[in-house]
N, C-alpha and C. Protein backbone atom coordinates (compact mmCIF):
# COMPACT_ATOMS: atom_id res chain seq x y z
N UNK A 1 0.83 -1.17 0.00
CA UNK A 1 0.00 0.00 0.00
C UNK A 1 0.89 1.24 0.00
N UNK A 2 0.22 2.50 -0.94
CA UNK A 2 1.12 3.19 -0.59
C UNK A 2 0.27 4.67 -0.35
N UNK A 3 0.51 5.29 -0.06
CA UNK A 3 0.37 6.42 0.37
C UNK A 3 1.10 7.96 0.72
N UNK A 4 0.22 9.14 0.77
CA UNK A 4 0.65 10.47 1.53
C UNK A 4 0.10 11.40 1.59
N UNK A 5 0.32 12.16 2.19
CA UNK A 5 -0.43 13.73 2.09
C UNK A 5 0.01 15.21 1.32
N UNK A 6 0.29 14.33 0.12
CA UNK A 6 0.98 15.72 -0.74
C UNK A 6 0.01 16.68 -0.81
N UNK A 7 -1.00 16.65 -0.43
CA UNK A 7 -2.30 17.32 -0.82
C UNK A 7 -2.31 18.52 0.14
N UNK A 8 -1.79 18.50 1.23
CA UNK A 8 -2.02 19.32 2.42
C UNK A 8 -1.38 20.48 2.07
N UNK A 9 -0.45 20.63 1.05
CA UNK A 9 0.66 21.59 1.30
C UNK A 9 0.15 22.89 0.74
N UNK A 10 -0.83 22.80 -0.33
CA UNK A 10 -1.70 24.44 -0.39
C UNK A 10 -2.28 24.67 0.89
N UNK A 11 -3.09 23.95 1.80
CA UNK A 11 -3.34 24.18 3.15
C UNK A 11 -2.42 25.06 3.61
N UNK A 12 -1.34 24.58 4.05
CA UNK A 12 -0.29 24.66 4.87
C UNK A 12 0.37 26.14 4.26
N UNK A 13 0.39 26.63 3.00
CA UNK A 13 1.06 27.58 2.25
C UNK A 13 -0.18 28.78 2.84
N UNK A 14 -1.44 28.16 2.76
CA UNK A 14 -2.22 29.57 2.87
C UNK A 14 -2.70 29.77 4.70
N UNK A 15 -2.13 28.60 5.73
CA UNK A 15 -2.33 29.51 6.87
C UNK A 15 -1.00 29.94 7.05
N UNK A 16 0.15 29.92 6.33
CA UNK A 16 1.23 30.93 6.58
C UNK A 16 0.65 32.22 6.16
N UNK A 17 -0.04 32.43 4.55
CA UNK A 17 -0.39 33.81 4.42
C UNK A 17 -1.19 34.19 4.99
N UNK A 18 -2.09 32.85 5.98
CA UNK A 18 -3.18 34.34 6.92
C UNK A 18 -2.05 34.48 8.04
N UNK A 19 -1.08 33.80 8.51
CA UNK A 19 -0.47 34.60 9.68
C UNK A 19 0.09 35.82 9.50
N UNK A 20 0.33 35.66 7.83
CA UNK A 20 1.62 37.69 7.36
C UNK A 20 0.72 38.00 7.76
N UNK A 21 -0.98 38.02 6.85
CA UNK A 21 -1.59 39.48 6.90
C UNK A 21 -2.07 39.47 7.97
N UNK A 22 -2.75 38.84 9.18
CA UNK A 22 -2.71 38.88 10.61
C UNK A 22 -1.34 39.51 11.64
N UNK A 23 -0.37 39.11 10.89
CA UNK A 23 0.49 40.19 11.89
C UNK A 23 0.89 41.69 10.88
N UNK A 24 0.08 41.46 9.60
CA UNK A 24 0.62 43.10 9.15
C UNK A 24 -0.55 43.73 9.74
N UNK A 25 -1.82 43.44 10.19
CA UNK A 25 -3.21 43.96 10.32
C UNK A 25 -2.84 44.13 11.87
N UNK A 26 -2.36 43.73 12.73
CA UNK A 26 -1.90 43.34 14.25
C UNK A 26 -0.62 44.79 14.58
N UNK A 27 -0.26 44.92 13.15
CA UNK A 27 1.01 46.19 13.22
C UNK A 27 0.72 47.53 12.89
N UNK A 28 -0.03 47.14 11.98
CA UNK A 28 -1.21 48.30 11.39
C UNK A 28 -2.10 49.12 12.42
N UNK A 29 -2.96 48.20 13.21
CA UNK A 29 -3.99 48.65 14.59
C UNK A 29 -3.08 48.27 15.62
N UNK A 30 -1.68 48.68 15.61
CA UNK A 30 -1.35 48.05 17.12
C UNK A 30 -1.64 49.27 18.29
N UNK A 31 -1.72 50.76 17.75
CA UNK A 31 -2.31 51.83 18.80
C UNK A 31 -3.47 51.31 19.00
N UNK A 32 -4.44 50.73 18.59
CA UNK A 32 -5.78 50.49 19.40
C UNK A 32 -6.00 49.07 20.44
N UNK A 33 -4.47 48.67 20.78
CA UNK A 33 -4.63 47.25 21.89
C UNK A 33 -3.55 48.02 22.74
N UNK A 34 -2.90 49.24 23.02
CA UNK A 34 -1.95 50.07 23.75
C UNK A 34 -2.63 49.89 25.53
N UNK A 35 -4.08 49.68 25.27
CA UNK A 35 -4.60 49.54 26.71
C UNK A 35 -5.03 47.58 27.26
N UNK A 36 -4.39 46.90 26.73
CA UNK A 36 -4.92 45.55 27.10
C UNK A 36 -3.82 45.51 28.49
N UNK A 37 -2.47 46.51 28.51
CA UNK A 37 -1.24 45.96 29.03
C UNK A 37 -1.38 47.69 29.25
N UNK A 38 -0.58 47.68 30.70
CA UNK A 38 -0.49 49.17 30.79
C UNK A 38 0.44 49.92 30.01
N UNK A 39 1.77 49.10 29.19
CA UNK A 39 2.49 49.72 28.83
C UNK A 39 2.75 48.87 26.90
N UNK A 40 2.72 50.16 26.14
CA UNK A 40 2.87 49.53 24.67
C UNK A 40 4.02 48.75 24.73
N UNK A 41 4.45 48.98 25.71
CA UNK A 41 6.41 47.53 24.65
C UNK A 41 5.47 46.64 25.13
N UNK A 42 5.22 46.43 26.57
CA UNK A 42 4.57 44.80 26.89
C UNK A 42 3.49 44.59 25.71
N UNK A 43 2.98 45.08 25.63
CA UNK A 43 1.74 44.21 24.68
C UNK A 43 2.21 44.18 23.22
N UNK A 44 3.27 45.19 22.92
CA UNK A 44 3.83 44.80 21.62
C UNK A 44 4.67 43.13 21.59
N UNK A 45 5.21 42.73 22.72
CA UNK A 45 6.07 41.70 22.99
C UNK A 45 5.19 40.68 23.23
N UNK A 46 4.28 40.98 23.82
CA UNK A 46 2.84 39.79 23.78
C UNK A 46 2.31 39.25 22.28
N UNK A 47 1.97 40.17 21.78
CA UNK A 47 2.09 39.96 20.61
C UNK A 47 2.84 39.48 19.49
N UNK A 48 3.87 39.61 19.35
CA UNK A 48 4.90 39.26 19.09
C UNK A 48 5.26 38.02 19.35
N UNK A 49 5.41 37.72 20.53
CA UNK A 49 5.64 36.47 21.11
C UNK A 49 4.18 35.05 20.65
N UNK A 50 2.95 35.96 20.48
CA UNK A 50 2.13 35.00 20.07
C UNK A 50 2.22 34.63 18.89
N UNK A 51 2.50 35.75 18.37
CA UNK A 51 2.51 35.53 16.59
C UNK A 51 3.70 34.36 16.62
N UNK A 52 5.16 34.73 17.24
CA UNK A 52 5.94 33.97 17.20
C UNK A 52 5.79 32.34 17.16
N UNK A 53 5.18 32.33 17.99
CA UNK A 53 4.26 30.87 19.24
C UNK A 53 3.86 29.81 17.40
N UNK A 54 2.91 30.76 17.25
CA UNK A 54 1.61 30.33 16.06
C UNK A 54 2.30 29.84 14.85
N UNK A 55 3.70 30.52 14.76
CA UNK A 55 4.59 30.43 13.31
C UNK A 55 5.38 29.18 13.50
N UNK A 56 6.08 28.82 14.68
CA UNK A 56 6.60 28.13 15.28
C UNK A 56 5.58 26.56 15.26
N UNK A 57 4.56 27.10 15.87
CA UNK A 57 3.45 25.86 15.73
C UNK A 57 3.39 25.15 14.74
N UNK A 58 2.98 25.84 14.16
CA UNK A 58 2.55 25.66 12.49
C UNK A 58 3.59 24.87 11.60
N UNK A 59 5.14 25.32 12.07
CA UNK A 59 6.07 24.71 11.29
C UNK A 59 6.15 23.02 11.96
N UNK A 60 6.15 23.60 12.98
CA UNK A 60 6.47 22.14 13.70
C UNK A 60 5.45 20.79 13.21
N UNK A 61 4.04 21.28 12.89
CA UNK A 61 2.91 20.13 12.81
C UNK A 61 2.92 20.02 11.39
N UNK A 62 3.49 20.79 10.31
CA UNK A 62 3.15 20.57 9.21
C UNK A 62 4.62 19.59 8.71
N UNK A 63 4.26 18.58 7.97
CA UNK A 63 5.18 17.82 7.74
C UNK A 63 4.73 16.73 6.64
N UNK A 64 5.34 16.63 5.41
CA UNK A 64 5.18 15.28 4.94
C UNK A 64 5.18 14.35 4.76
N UNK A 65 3.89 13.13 4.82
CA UNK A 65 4.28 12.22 5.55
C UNK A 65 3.67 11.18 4.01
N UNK A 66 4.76 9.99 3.59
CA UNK A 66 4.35 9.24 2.71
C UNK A 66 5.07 7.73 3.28
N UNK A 67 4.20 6.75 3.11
CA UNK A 67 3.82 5.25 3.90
C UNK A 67 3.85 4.56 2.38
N UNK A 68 5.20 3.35 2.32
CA UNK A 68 4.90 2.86 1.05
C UNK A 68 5.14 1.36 1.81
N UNK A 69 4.58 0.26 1.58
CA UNK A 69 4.52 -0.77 2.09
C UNK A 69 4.35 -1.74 0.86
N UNK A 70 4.83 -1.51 -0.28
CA UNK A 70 4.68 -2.61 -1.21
C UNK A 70 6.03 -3.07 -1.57
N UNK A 71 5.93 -4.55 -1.91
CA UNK A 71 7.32 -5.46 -1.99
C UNK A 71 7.74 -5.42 -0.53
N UNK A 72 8.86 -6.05 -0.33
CA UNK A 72 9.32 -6.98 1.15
C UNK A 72 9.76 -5.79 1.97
N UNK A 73 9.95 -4.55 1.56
CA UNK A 73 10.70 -3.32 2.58
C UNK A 73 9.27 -2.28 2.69
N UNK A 74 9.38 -1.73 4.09
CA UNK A 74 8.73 -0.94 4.04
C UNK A 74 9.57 0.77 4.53
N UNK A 75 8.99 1.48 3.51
CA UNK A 75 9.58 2.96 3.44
C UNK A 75 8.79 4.07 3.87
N UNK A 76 9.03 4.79 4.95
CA UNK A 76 8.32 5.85 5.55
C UNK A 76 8.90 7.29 5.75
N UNK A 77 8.44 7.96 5.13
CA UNK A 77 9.03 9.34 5.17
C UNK A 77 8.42 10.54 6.09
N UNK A 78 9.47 11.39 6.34
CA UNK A 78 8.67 12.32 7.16
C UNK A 78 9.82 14.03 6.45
N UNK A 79 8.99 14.67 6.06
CA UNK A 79 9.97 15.78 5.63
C UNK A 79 8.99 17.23 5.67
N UNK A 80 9.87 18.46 5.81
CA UNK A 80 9.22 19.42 5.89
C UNK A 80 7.94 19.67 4.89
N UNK A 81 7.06 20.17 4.49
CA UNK A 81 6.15 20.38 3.94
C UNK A 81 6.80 21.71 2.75
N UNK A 82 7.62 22.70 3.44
CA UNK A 82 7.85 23.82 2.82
C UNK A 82 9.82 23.80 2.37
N UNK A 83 9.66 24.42 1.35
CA UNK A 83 11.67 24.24 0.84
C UNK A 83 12.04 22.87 0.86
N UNK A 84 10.67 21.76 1.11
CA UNK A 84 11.09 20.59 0.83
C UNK A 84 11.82 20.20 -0.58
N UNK A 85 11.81 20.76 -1.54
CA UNK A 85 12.11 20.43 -2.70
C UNK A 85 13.22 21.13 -3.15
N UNK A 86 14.05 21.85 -2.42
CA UNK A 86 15.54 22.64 -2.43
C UNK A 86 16.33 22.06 -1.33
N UNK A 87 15.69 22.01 -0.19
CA UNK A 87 16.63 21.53 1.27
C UNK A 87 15.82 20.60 1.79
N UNK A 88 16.20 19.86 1.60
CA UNK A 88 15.69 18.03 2.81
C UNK A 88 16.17 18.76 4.55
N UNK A 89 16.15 19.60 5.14
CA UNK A 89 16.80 19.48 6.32
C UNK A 89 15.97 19.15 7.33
N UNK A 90 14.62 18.77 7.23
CA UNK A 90 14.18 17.87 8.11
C UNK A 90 13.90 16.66 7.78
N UNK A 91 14.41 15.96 6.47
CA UNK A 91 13.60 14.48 6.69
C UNK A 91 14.19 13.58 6.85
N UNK A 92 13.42 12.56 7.39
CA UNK A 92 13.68 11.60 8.33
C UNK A 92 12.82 10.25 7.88
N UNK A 93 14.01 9.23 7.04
CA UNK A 93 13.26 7.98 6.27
C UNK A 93 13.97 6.79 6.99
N UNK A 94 12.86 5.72 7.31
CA UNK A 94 13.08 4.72 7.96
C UNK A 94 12.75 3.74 6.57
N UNK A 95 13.39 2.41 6.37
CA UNK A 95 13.05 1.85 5.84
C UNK A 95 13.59 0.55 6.59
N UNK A 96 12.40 -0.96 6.62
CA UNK A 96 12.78 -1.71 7.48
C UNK A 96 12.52 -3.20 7.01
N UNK A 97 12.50 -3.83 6.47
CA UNK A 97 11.71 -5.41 6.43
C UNK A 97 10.56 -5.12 6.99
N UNK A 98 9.53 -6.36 6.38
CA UNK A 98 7.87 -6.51 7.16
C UNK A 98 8.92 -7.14 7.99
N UNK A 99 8.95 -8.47 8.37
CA UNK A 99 9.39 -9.40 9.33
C UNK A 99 9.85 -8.49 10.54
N UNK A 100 10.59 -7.39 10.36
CA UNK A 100 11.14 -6.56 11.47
C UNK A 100 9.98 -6.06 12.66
N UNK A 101 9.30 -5.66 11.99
CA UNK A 101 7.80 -4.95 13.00
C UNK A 101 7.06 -5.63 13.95
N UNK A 102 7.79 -5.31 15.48
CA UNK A 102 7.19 -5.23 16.41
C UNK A 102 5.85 -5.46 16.47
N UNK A 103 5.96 -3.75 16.24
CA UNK A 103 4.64 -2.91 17.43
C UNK A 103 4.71 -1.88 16.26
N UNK A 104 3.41 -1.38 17.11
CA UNK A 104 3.34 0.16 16.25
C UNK A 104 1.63 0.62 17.32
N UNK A 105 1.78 2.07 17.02
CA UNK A 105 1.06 2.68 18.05
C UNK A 105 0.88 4.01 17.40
N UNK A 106 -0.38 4.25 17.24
CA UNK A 106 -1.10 5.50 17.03
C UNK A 106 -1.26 6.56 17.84
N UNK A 107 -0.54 7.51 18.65
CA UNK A 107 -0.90 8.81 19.90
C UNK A 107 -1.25 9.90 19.17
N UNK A 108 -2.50 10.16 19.36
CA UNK A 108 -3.05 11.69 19.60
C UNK A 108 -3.50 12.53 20.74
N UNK A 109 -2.99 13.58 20.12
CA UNK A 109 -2.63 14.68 21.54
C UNK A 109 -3.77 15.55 21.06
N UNK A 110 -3.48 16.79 21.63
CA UNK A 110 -4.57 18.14 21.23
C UNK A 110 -4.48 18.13 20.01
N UNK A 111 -3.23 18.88 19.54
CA UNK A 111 -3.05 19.72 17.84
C UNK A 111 -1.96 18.49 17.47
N UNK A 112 -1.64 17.31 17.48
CA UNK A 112 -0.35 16.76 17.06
C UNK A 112 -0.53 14.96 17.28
N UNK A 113 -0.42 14.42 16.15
CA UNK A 113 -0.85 12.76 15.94
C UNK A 113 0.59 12.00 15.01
N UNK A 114 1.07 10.96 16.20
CA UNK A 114 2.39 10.47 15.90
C UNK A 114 1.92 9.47 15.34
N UNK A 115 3.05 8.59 15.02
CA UNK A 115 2.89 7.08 14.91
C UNK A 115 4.41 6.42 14.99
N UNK A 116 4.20 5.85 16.46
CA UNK A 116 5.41 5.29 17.44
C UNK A 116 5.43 3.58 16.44
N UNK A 117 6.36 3.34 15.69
CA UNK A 117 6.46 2.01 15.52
C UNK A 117 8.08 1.20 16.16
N UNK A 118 7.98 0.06 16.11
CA UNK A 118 9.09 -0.58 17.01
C UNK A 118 9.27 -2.06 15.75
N UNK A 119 10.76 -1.43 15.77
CA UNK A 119 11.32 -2.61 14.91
C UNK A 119 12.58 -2.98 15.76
N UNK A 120 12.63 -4.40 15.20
CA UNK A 120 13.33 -4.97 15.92
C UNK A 120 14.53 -5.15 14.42
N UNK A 121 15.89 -4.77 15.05
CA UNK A 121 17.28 -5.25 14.46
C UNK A 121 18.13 -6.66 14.90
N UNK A 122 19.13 -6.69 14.20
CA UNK A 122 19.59 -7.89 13.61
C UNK A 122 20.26 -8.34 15.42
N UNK A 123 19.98 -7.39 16.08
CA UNK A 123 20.80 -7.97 17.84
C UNK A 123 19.04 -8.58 18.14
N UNK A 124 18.07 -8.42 17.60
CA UNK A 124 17.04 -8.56 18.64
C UNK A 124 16.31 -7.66 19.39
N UNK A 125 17.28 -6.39 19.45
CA UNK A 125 16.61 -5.32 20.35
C UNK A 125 15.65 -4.49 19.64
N UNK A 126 14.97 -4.21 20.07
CA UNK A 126 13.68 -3.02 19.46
C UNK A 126 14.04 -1.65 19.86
N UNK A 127 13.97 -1.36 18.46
CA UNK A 127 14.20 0.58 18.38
C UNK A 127 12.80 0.80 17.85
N UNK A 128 12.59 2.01 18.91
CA UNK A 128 11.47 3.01 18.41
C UNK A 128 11.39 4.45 17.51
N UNK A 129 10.46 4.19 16.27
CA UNK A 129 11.24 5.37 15.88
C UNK A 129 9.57 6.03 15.60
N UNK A 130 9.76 7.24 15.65
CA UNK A 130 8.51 8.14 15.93
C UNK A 130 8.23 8.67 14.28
N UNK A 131 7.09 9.40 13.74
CA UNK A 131 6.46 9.88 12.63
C UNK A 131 5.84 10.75 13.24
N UNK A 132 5.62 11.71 12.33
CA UNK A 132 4.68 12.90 12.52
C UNK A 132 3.44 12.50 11.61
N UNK A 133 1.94 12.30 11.60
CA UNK A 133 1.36 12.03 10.72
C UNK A 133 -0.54 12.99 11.36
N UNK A 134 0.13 14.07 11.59
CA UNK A 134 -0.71 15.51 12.03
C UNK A 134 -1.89 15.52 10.43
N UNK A 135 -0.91 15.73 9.79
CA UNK A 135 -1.75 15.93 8.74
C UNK A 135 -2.03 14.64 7.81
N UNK A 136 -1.96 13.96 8.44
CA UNK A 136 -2.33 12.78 7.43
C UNK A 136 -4.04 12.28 7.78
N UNK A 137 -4.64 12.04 6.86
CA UNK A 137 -6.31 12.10 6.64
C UNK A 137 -6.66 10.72 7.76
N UNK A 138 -7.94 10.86 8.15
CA UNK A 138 -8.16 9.89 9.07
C UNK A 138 -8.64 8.78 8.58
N UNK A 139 -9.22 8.74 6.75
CA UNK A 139 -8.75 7.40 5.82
C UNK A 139 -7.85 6.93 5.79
N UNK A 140 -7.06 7.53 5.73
CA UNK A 140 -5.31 7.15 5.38
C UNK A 140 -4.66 6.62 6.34
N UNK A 141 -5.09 7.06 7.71
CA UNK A 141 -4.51 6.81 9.07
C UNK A 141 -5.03 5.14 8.81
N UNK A 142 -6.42 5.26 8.73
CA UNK A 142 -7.01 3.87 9.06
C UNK A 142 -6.71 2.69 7.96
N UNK A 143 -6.36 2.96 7.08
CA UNK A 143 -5.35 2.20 6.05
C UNK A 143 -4.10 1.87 6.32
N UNK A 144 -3.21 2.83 6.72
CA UNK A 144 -1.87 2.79 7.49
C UNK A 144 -2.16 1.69 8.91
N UNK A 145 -3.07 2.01 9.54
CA UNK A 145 -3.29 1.38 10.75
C UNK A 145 -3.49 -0.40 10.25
N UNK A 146 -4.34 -0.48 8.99
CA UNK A 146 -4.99 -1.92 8.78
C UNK A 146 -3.68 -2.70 8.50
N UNK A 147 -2.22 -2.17 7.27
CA UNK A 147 -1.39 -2.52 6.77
C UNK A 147 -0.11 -2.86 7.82
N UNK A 148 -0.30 -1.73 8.72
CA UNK A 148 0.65 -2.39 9.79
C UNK A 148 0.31 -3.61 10.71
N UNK A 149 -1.32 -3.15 11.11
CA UNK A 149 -1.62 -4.40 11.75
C UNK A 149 -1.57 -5.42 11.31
N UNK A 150 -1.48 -5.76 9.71
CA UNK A 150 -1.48 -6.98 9.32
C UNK A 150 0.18 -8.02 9.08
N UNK A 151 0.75 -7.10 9.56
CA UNK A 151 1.98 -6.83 9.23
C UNK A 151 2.53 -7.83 10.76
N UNK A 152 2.31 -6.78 11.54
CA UNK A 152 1.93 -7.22 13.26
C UNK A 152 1.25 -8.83 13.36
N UNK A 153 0.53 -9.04 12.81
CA UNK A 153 -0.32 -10.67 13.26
C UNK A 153 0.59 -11.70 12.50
N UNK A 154 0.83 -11.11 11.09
CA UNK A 154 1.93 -11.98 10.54
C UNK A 154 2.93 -12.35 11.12
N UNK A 155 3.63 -11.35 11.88
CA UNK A 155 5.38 -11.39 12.35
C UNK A 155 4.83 -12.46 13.88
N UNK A 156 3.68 -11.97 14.94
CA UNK A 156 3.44 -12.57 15.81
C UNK A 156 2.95 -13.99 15.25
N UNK A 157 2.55 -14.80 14.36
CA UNK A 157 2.50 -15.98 14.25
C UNK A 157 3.25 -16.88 13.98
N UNK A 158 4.39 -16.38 12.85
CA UNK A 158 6.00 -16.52 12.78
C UNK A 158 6.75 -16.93 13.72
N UNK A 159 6.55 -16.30 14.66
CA UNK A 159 7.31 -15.77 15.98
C UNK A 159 6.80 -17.14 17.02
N UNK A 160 5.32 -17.30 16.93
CA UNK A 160 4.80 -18.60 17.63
C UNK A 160 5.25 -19.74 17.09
N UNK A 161 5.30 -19.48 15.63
CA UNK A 161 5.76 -21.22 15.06
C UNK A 161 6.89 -21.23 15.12
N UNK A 162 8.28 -19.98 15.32
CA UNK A 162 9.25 -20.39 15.66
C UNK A 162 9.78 -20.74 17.03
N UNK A 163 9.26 -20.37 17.82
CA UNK A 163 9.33 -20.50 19.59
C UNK A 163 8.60 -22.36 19.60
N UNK A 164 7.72 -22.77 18.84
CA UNK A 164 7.36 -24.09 19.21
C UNK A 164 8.50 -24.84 18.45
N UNK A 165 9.27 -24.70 17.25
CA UNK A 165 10.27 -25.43 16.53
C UNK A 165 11.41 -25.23 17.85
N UNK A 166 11.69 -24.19 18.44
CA UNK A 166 13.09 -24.45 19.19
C UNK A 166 13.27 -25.17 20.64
């Protein structure tokens, strides 16, 4: 199966442009919020600091996320959404054997939805490695979810018929 959310990224392009014109409109009327804070630097820095907050947010949850699970390896990507296509400097690709897969685990928080999977390497030990999948559709999730799980019952029955052979 394969999958992603290339789709999100006009999303993602146009709540950056409502944050400009929200902080040019925020700079524009900033004499009429001079009384929220007794003094204009503080509430200019409040401001500031929120806008900051929101830009910051925004970068952090937006991310591309593509799930390819066909033939014997499975390949999972996670990369910025934006200057992805000049600078890779956030992405982060796991690629692993089915046979390898643990576990795997779906967490959602408020604003932010991972996906914790656990593969096991050639010592035996299980590494966990985390995904960002915020913006990935809650079809897609539940497809991702069916392909791993099946993935999961396979390796655990394997795992039973080899524990009764030894």
């Amino acid at each position: 199966m394969r999958t992603s959310n290339a789709r999100v990224r006009n999303v993602i392009i146009s709540i950056y442009f409502i944050l400009i014109v929200i902080a040019i409109i925020l700079s524009t009327v900033f004499s009429a919020f001079k009384d929220v804070t007794g003094t204009p630097i503080l509430t200019f820095f409040l401001f500031l600091f929120g806008f900051v907050a929101l830009f910051f947010l925004v970068h952090w949850i937006s991310k591309y996320f593509e799930y390819d699970s066909d033939g014997m390896k499975v390949v999972i990507i996670n990369r910025g959404l934006l200057l992805s296509d000049y600078l890779n400097y956030r992405e982060y690709k796991v690629e692993f054997e089915k046979h390898n897969l643990v576990s795997y685990k779906f967490r959602n928080f408020l604003i932010y939805r991972g996906l914790r999977l656990g593969i096991q390497n050639n010592n035996g030990k299980v590494k966990h490695v985390y995904f960002n999948v915020t913006l990935v559709s809650k079809k897609k999730r539940k497809y991702i979810r069916q392909s791993l799980r099946k993935m999961v019952r396979i390796n655990r029955k394997k795992q039973i018929v080899n524990d009764g052979r030894e």
